[in-house]
Protein backbone atom coordinates (compact mmCIF):
# COMPACT_ATOMS: atom_id res chain seq x y z
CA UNK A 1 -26.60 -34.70 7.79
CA UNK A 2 -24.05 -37.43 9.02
CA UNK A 3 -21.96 -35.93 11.93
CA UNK A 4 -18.20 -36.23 13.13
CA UNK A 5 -17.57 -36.53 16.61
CA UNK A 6 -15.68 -33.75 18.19
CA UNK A 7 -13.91 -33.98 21.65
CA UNK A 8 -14.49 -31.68 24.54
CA UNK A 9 -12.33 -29.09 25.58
CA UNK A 10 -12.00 -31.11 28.78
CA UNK A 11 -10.81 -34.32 26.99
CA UNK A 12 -8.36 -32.64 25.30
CA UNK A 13 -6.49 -30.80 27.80
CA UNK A 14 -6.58 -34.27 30.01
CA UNK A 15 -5.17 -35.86 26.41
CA UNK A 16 -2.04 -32.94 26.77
CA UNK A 17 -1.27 -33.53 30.35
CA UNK A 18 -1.50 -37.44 30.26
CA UNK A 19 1.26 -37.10 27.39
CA UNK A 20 3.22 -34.57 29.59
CA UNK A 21 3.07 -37.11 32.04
CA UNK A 22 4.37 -39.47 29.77
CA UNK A 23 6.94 -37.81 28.30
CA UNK A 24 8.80 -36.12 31.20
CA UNK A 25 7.65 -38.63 34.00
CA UNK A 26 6.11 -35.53 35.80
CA UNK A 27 3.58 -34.74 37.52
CA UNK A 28 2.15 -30.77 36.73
CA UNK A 29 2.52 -28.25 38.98
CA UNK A 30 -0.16 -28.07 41.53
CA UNK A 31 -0.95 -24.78 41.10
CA UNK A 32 -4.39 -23.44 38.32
CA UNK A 33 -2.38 -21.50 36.58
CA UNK A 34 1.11 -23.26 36.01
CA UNK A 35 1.36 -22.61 32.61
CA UNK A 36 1.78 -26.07 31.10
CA UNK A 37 -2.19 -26.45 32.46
CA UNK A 38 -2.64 -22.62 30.81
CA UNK A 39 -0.89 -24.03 27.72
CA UNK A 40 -3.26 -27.13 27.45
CA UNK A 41 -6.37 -25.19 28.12
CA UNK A 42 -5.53 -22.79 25.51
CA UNK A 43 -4.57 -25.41 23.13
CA UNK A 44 -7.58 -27.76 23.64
CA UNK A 45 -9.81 -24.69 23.30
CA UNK A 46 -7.99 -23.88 19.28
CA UNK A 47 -7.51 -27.55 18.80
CA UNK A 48 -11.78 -28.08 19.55
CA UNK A 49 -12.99 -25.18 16.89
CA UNK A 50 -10.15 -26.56 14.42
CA UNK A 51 -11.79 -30.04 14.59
CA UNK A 52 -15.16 -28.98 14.30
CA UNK A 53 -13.72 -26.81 11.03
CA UNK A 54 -12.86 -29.76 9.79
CA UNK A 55 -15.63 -32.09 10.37
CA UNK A 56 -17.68 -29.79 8.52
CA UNK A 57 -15.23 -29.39 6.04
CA UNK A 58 -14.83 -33.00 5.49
CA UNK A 59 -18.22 -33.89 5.16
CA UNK A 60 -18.47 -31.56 2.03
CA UNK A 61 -16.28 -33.70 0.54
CA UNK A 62 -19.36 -36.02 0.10
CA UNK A 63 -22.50 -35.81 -2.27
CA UNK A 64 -24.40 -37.89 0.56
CA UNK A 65 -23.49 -35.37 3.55
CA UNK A 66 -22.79 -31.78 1.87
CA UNK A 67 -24.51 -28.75 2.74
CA UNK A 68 -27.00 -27.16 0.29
CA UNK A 69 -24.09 -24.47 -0.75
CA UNK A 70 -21.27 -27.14 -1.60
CA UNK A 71 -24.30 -29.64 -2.76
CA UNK A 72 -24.63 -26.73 -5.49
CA UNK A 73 -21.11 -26.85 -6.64
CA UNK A 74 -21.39 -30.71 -7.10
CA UNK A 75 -24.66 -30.13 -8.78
CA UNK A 76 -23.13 -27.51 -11.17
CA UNK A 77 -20.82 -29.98 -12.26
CA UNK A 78 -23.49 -31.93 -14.01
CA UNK A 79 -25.55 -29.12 -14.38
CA UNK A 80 -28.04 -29.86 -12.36
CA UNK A 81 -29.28 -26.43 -10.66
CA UNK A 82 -30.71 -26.07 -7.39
CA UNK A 83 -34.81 -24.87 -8.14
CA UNK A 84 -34.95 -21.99 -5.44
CA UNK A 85 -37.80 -20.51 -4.49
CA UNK A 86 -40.31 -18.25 -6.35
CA UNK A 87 -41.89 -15.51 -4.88
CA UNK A 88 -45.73 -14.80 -5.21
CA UNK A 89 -46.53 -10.82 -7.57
CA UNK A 90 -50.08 -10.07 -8.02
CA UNK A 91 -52.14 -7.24 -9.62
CA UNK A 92 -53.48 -4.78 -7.38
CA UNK A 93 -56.73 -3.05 -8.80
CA UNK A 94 -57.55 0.71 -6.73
CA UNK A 95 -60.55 2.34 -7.43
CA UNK A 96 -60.94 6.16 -6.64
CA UNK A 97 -57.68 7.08 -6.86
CA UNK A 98 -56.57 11.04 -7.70
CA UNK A 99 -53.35 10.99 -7.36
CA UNK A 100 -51.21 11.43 -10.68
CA UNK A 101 -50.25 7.67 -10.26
CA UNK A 102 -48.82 5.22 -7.32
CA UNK A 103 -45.70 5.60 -6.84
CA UNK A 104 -42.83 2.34 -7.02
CA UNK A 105 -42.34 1.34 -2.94
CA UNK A 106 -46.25 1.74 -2.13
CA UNK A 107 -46.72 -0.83 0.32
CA UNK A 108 -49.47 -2.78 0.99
CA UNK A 109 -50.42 -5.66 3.77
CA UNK A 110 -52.30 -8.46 3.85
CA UNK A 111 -54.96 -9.44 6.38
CA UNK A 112 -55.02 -12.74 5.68
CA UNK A 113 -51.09 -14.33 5.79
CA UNK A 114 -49.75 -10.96 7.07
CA UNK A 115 -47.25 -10.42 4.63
CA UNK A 116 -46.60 -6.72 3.02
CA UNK A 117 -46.70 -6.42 -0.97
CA UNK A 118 -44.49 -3.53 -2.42
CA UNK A 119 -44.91 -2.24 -6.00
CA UNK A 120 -41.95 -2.44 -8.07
CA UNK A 121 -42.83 0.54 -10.73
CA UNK A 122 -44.74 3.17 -10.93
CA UNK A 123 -47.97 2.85 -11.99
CA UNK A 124 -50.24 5.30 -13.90
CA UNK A 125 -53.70 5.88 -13.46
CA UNK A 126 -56.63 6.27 -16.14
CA UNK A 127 -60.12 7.49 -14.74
CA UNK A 128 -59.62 7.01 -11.26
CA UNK A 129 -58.48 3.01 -11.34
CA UNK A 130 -54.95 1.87 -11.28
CA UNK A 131 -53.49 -1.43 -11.57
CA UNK A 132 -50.50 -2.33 -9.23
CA UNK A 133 -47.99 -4.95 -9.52
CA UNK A 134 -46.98 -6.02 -6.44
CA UNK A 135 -45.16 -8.71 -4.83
CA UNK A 136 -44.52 -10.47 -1.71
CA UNK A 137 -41.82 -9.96 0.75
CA UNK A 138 -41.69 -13.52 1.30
CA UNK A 139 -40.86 -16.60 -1.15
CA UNK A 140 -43.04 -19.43 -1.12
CA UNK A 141 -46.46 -20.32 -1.28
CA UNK A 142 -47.22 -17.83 2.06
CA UNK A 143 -48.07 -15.43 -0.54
CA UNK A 144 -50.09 -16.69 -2.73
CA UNK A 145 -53.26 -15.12 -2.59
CA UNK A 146 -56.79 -15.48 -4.01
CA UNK A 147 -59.01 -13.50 -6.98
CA UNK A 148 -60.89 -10.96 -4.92
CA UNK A 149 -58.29 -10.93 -1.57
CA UNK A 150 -57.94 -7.21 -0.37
CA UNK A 151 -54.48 -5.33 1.23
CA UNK A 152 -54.67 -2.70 2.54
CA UNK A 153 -52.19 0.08 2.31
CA UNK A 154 -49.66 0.28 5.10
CA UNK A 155 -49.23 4.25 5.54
CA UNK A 156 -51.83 6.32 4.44
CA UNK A 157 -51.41 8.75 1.04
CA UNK A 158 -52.91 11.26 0.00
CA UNK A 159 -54.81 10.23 -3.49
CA UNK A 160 -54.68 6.60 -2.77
CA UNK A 161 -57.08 4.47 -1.62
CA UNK A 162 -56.78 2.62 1.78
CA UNK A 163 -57.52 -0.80 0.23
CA UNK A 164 -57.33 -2.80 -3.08
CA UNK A 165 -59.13 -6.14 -4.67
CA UNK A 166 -56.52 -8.73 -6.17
CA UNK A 167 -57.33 -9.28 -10.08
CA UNK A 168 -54.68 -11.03 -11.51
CA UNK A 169 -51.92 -13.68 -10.62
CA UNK A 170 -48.90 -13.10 -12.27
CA UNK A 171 -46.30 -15.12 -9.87
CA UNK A 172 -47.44 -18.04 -7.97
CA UNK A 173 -45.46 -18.52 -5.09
CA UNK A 174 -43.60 -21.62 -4.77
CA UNK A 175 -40.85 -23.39 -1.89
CA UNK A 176 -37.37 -23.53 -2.83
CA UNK A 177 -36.81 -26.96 -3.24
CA UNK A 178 -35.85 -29.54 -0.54
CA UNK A 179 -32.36 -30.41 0.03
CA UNK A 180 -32.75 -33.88 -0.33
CA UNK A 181 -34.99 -33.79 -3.13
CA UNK A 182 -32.10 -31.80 -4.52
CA UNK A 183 -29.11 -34.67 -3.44
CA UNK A 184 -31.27 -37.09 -4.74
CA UNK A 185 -30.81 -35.55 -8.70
CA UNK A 186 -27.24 -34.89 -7.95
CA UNK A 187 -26.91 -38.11 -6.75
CA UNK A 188 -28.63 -39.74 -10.35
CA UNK A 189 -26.66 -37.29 -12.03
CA UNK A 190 -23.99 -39.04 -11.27
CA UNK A 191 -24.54 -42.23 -11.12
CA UNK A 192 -26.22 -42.01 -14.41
CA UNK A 193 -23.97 -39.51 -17.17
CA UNK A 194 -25.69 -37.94 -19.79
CA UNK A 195 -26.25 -40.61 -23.00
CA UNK A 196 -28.31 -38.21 -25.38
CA UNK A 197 -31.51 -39.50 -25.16
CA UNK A 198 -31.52 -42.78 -22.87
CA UNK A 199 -34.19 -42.96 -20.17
CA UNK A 200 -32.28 -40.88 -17.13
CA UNK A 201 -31.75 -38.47 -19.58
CA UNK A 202 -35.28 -37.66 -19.84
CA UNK A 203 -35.74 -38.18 -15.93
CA UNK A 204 -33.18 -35.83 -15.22
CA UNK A 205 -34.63 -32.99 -18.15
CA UNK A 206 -37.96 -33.08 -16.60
CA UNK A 207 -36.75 -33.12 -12.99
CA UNK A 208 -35.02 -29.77 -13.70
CA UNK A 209 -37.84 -28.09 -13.67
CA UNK A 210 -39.22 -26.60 -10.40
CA UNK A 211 -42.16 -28.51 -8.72
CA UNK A 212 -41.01 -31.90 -10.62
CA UNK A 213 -39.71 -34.74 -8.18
CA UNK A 214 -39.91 -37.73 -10.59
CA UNK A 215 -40.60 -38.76 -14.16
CA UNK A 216 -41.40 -41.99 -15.42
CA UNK A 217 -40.18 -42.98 -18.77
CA UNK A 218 -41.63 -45.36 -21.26
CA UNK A 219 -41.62 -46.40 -24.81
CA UNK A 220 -44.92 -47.90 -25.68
CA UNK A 221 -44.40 -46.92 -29.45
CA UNK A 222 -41.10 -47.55 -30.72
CA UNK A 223 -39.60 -44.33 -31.44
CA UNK A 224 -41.91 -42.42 -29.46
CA UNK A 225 -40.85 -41.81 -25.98
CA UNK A 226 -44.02 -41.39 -22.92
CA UNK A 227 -43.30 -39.34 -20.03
CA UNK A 228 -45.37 -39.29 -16.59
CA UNK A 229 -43.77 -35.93 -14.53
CA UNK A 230 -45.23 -36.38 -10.83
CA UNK A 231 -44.86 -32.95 -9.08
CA UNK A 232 -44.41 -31.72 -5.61
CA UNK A 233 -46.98 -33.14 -3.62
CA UNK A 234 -49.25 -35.75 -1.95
CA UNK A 235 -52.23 -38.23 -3.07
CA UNK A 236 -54.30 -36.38 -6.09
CA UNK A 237 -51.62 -33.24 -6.07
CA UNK A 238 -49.25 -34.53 -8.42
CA UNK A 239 -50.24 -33.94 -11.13
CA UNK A 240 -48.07 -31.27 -13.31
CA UNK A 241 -49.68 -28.14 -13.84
CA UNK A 242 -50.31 -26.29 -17.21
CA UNK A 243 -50.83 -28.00 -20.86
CA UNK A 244 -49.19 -28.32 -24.32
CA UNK A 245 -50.83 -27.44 -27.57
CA UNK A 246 -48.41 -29.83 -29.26
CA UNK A 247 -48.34 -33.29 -27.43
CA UNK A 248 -46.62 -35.28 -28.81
CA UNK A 249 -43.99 -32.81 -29.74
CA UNK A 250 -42.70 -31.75 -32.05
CA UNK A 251 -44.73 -31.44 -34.86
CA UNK A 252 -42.98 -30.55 -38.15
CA UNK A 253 -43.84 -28.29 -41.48
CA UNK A 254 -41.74 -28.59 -44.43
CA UNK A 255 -38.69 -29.96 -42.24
CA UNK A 256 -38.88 -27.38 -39.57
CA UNK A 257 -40.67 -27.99 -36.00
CA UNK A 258 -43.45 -25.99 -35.49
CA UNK A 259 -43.25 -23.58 -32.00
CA UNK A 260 -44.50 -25.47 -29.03
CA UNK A 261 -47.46 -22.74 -27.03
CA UNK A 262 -48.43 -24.26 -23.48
CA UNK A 263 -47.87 -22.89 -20.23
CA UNK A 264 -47.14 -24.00 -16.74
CA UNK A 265 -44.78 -27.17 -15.57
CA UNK A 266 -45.69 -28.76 -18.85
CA UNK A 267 -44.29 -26.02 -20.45
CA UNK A 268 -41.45 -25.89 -19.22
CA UNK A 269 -40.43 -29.51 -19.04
CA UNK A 270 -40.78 -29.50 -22.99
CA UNK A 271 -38.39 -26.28 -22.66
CA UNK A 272 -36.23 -28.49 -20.46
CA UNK A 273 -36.27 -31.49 -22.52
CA UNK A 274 -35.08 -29.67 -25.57
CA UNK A 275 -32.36 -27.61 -24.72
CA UNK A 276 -30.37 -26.94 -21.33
CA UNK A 277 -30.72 -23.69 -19.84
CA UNK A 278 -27.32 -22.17 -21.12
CA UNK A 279 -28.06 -22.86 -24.83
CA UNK A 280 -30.15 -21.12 -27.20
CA UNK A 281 -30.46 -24.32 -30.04
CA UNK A 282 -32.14 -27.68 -29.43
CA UNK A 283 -29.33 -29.85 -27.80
CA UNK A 284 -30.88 -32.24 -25.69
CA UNK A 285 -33.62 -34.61 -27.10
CA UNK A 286 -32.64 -36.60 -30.42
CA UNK A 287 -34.01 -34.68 -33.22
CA UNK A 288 -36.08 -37.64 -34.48
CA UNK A 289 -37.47 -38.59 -31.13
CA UNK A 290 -41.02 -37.55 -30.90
CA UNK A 291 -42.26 -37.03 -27.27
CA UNK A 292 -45.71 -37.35 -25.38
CA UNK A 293 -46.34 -35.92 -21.56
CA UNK A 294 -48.68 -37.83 -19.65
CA UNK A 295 -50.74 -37.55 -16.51
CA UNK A 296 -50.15 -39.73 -13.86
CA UNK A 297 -53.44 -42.57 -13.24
CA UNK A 298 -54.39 -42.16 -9.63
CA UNK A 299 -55.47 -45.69 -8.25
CA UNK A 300 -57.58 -45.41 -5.18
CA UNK A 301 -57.18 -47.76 -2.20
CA UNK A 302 -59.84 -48.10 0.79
CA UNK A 303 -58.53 -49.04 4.26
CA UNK A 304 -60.27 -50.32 7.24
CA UNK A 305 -58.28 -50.88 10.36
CA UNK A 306 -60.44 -52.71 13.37
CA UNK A 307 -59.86 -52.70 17.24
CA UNK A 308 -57.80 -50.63 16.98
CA UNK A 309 -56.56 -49.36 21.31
CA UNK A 310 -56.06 -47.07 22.34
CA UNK A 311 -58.45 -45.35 19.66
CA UNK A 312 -56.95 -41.34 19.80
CA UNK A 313 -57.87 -38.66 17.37
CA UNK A 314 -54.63 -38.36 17.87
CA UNK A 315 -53.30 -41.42 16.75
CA UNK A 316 -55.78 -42.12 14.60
CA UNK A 317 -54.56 -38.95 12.69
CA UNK A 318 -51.07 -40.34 12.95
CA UNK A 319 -51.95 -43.48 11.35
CA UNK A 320 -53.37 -41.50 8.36
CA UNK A 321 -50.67 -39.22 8.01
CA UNK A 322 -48.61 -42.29 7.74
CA UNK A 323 -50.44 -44.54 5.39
CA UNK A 324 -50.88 -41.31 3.24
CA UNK A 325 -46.57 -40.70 2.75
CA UNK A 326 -46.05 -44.84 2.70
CA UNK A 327 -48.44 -44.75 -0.15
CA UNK A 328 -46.82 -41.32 -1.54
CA UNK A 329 -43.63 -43.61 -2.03
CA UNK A 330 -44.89 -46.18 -4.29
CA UNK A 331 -44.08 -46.28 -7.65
CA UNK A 332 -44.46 -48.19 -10.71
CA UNK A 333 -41.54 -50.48 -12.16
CA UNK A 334 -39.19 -48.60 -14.43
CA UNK A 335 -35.85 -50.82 -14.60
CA UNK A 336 -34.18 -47.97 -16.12
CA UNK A 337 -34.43 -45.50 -13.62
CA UNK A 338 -33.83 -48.58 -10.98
CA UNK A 339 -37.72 -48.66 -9.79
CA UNK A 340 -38.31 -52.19 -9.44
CA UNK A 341 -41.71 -54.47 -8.31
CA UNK A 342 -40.65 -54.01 -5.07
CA UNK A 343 -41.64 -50.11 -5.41
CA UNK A 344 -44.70 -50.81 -7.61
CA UNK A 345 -46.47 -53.01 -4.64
CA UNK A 346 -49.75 -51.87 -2.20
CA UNK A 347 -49.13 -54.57 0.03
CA UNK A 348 -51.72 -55.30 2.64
CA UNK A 349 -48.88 -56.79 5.32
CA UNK A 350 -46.08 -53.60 4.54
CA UNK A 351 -49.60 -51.19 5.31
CA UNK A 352 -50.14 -53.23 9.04
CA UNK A 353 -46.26 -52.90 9.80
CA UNK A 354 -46.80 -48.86 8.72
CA UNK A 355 -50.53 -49.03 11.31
CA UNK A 356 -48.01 -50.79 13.61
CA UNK A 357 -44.86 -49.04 13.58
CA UNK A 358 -46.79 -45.49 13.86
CA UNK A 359 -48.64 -46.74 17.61
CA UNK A 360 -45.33 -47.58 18.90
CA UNK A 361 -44.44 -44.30 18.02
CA UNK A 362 -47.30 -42.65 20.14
CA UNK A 363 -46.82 -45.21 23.11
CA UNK A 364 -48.13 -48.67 22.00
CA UNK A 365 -51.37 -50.13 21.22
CA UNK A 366 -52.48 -52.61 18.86
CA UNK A 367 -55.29 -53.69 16.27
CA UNK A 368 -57.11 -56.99 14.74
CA UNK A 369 -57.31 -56.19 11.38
CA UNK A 370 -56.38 -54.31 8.69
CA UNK A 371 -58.08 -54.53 5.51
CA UNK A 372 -57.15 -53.45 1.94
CA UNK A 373 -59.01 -52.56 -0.85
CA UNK A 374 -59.11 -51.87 -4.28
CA UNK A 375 -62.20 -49.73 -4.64
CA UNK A 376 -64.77 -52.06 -3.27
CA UNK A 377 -62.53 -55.33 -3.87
CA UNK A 378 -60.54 -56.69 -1.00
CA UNK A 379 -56.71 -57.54 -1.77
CA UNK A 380 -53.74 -58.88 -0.01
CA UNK A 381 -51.72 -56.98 -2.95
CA UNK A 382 -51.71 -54.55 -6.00
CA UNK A 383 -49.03 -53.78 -8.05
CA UNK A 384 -49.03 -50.76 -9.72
CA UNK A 385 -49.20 -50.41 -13.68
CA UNK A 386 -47.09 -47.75 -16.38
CA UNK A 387 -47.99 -44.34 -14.77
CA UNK A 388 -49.99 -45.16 -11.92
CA UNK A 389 -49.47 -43.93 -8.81
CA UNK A 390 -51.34 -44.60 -5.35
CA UNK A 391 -54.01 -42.91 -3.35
CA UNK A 392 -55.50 -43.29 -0.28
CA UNK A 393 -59.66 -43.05 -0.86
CA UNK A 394 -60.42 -43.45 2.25
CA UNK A 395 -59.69 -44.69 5.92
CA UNK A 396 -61.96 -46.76 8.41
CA UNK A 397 -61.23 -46.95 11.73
CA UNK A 398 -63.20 -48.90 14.15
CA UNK A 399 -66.57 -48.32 12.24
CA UNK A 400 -65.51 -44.27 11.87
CA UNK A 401 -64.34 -42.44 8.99
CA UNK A 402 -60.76 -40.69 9.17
């Protein structure tokens, strides 16, 4: 976040006595404590927290430099919510257990993230097994855990096993969402009012939903509107998870549309896309408008970098790391939602300046080459095509694999 300067304590009180200079034609009294030098201490020490108060106040003020809490306010204004974070709740299976049934507040800990699981309710128990809900202290994917993952019980009871198997998933975990992901919709929000149906529109609907950075929007039937939701992620994980029975939707049956059954993001963007969260009738997507969600097309790209020096694991996973989030950013050309050719182009001379730019970073070096390619094709350039999005296949590095 953009920052104001504040002055020091020390600049200040010099600021107070220079002007009681001025203004009497005075010198100060020699002495510490004279109290027009205990006056401008004490002043310049209010004066520095005030200013710092206000900085921070001022810069909430902004879309561009607000913090996440005033962010929300602006975002509320266009209702566009803030996605926090979801924490993980799993089924718990015991076996052997005598006790009349496990109590809500059992506590159990995991040996493999070390987080503790508490049970919500109680839970009764037929022939010795009980199943326990349970979730994680801790949002975010931390505590998601695996089919067949055991916890084990944190203080020992009497009719209760000491450990459990996970069964079932009902909660996956996931990370509240970045701040700046978060601007960014605010940001559109703005820039781009709702217009019942126009091509933000359905960028913003889909983007609403948690795990969804970006949508692209087409119309290659007229009247039928094609959306590609890319997800939280990198390379191959981006695609939206979950499926639609209906797609396109709706369908209808003597004038009515049938009930959409799905589940995951999919689900929920159709939710999204037909009525906003505060309204219990379709209000959002025109009612003749049929809709179709897409997957994104991963296109793979092979690299080969030679002579490269100094040749690091270290920089050589640097380099990867790099190429990886410069290819993350590309995207195909969607005037609407301002992505233009610029975005939708793999170019072979951008990719050296990324090799380049990311030595500097860990002390200089250099290379000969770099070369790209489309599969096994070499290319200078690609641009990428309605719902594609790129991938890095692979990475060579003076004869190695990275």
């Amino acid at each position: 976040m953009s920052t104001i300067k504040t002055p020091t304590t020390q600049e200040l009180y010099d600021m107070i006595i220079n002007d009681y200079k001025t203004r009497t034609s005075q010198e100060p009294p020699l002495l510490r404590r004279a109290v027009i030098k205990f006056l401008a201490w004490g002043f310049s020490g209010v004066v520095v927290l005030l200013w710092k108060f206000g900085a921070w106040q001022y810069l909430q003020v902004f879309i561009e430099t607000a913090e996440l809490e005033a962010l929300m306010k602006w975002g509320s204004l266009r209702n566009v919510e803030y996605n926090y974070g979801q924490t993980a709740e799993i089924q718990l299976t015991l076996i052997g257990v005598t006790a009349e049934k496990v109590l809500a507040g059992t506590i159990f800990k995991s040996p493999d993230n070390g987080l503790t699981y508490k049970s919500s309710v109680d839970s009764s128990v037929i022939e010795g097994v009980s199943v326990v809900s349970v979730t994680a202290d801790t949002e975010g994917t931390i505590g998601n855990l695996t089919i067949g993952s055991i916890l084990n019980i944190t203080n020992p009871i009497t009719g209760i096993p000491e450990n459990g198997e996970v069964t079932s998933i009902i909660t996956t975990g996931e990370e509240p969402e970045d701040i700046n992901v978060y601007r960014t919709r605010v940001i559109f929000a703005y820039k781009r009012p709702p217009q019942g149906g126009s091509a933000s529109d359905y960028y913003l609907w889909a983007t609403e939903v948690e795990g969804i950075d970006d949508c692209l929007v087409y119309v290659f039937t007229p009247g039928e509107v094609t959306l590609y939701p890319i997800a939280t992620g990198s390379g191959l994980n981006r695609t939206a998870s979950g499926s639609l029975d209906i797609n396109p939707f709706p369908n209808y049956k003597n004038g009515i549309a049938l009930p959409q059954v799905g589940s995951g993001q999919k689900l929920a963007i159709y939710n999204s896309i037909e009525k906003s969260a505060d309204s219990l009738i379709q209000n959002r997507r025109p009612i003749q408008v049929p809709v179709v969600i897409s997957d994104p097309v991963y296109i793979n790209f092979n690299i080969v970098i030679s002579g490269l020096t100094p040749n690091t694991s270290e920089i050589n996973a640097g380099i990867k790391s790099a190429l990886i989030e410069h290819l993350d950013t590309r995207k195909p050309q969607v005037p609407a939602l301002g992505y233009t050719l610029t975005d939708a182009r793999v170019n072979q001379i951008k990719l050296a300046s990324v090799v380049q730019e990311t030595i500097e970073a860990y002390g200089g070096g250099s290379f000969t080459s770099l070369v790209l390619k489309r599969e096994t094709t070499s290319t200078s350039q690609y641009t990428l095509q309605m719902g594609q999005l790129a991938v890095l296949n692979s990475l060579e590095i003076n004869g190695a694999t990275i």
